[in-house]
C-alpha atoms as a PDB file:
ATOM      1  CA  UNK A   1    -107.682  36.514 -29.034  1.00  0.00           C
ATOM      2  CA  UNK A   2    -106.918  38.843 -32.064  1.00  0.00           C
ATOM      3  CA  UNK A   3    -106.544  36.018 -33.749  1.00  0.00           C
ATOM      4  CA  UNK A   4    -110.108  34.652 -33.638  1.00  0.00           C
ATOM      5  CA  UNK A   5    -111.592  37.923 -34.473  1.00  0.00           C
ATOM      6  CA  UNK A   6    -108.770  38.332 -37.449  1.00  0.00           C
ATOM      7  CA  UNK A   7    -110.529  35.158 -38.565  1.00  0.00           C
ATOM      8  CA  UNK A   8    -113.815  36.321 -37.882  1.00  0.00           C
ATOM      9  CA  UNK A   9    -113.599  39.311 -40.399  1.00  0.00           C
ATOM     10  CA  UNK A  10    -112.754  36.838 -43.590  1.00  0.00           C
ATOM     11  CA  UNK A  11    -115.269  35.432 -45.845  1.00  0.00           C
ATOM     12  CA  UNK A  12    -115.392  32.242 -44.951  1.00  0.00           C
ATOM     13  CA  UNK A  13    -114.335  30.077 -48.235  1.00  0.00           C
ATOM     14  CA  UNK A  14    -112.190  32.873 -49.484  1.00  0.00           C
ATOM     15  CA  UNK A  15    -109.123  34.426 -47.728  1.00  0.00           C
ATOM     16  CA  UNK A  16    -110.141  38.276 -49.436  1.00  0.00           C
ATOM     17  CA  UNK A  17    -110.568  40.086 -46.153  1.00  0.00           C
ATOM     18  CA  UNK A  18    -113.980  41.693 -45.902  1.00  0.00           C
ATOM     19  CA  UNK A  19    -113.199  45.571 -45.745  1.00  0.00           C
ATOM     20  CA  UNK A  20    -114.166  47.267 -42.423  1.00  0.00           C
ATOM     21  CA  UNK A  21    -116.292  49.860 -44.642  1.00  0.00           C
ATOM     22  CA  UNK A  22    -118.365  46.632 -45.590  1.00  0.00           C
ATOM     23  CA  UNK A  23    -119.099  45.125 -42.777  1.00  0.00           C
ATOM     24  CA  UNK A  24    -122.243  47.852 -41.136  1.00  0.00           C
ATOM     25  CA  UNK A  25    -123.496  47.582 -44.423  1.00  0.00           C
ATOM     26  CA  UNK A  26    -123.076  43.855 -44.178  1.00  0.00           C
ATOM     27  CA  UNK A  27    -125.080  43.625 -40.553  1.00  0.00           C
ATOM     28  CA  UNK A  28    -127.740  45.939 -42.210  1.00  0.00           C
ATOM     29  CA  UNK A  29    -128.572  43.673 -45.117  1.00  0.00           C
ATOM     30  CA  UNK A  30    -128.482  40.868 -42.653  1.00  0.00           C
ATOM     31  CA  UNK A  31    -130.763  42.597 -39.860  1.00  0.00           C
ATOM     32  CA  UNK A  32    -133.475  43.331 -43.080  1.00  0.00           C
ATOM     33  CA  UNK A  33    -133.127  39.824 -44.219  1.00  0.00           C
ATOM     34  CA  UNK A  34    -133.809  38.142 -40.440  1.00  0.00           C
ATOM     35  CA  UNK A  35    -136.815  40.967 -40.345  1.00  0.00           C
ATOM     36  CA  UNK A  36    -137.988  39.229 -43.574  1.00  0.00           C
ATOM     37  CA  UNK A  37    -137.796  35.752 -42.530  1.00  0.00           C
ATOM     38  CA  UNK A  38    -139.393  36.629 -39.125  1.00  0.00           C
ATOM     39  CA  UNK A  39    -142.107  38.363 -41.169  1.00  0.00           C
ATOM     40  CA  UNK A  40    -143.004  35.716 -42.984  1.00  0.00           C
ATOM     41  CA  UNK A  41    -142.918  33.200 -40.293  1.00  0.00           C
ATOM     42  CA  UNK A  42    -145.867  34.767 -39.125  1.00  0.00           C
ATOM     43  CA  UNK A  43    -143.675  37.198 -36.027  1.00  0.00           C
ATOM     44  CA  UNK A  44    -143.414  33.785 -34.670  1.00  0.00           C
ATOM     45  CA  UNK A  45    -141.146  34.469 -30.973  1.00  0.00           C
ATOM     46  CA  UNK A  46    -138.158  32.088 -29.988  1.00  0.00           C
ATOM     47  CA  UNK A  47    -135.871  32.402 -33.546  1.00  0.00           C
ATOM     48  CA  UNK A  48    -133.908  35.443 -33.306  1.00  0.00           C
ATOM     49  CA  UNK A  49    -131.059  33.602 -33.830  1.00  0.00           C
ATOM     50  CA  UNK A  50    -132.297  30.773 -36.623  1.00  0.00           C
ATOM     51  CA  UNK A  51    -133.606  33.802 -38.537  1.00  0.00           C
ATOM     52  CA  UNK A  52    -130.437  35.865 -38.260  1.00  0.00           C
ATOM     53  CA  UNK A  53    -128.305  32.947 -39.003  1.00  0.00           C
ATOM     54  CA  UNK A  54    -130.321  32.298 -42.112  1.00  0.00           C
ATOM     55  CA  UNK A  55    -130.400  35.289 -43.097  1.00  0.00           C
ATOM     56  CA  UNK A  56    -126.444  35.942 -42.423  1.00  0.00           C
ATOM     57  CA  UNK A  57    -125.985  32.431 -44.520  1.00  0.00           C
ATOM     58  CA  UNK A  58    -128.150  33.522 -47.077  1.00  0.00           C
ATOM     59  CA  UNK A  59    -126.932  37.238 -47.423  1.00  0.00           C
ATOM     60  CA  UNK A  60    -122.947  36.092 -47.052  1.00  0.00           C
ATOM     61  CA  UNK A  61    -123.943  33.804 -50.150  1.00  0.00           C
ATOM     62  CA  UNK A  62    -125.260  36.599 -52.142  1.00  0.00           C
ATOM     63  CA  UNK A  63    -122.533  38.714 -51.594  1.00  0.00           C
ATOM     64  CA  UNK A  64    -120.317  35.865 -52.880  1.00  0.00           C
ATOM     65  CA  UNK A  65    -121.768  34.884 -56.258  1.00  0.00           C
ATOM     66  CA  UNK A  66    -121.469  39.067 -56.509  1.00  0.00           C
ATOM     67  CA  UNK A  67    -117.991  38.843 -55.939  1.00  0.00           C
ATOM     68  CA  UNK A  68    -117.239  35.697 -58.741  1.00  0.00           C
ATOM     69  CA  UNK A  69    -119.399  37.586 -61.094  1.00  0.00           C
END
């Protein structure tokens, strides 16, 4: 079980660890983001998790192209 959540705490096309500092700073920037997205859907009910997978994917990718920069 460690295991998976080892896993869970790497980026996922790099093998850098993401620090434990980063991560509730992480789930902030992706909590805003969904808000966004759920904004501009119009508050449309029934995607809590599209929006905070798209906004996970999208803030994960920023954070990324950061990283290579």
């Amino acid at each position: 079980m460690r295991q998976s959540s080892a896993r869970l705490a790497k980026s996922p096309t790099v093998d850098k660890p993401i620090e434990s500092k980063e991560i509730p700073e992480l789930h902030e920037r992706i909590a805003i983001r969904a808000y966004q997205i759920y904004e501009d859907s119009g508050y449309a009910a029934g995607h809590d998790l599209q929006n905070w997978l798209q906004a996970e994917q999208e803030v994960l990718d920023d954070q990324m192209e950061a990283d290579f920069q």
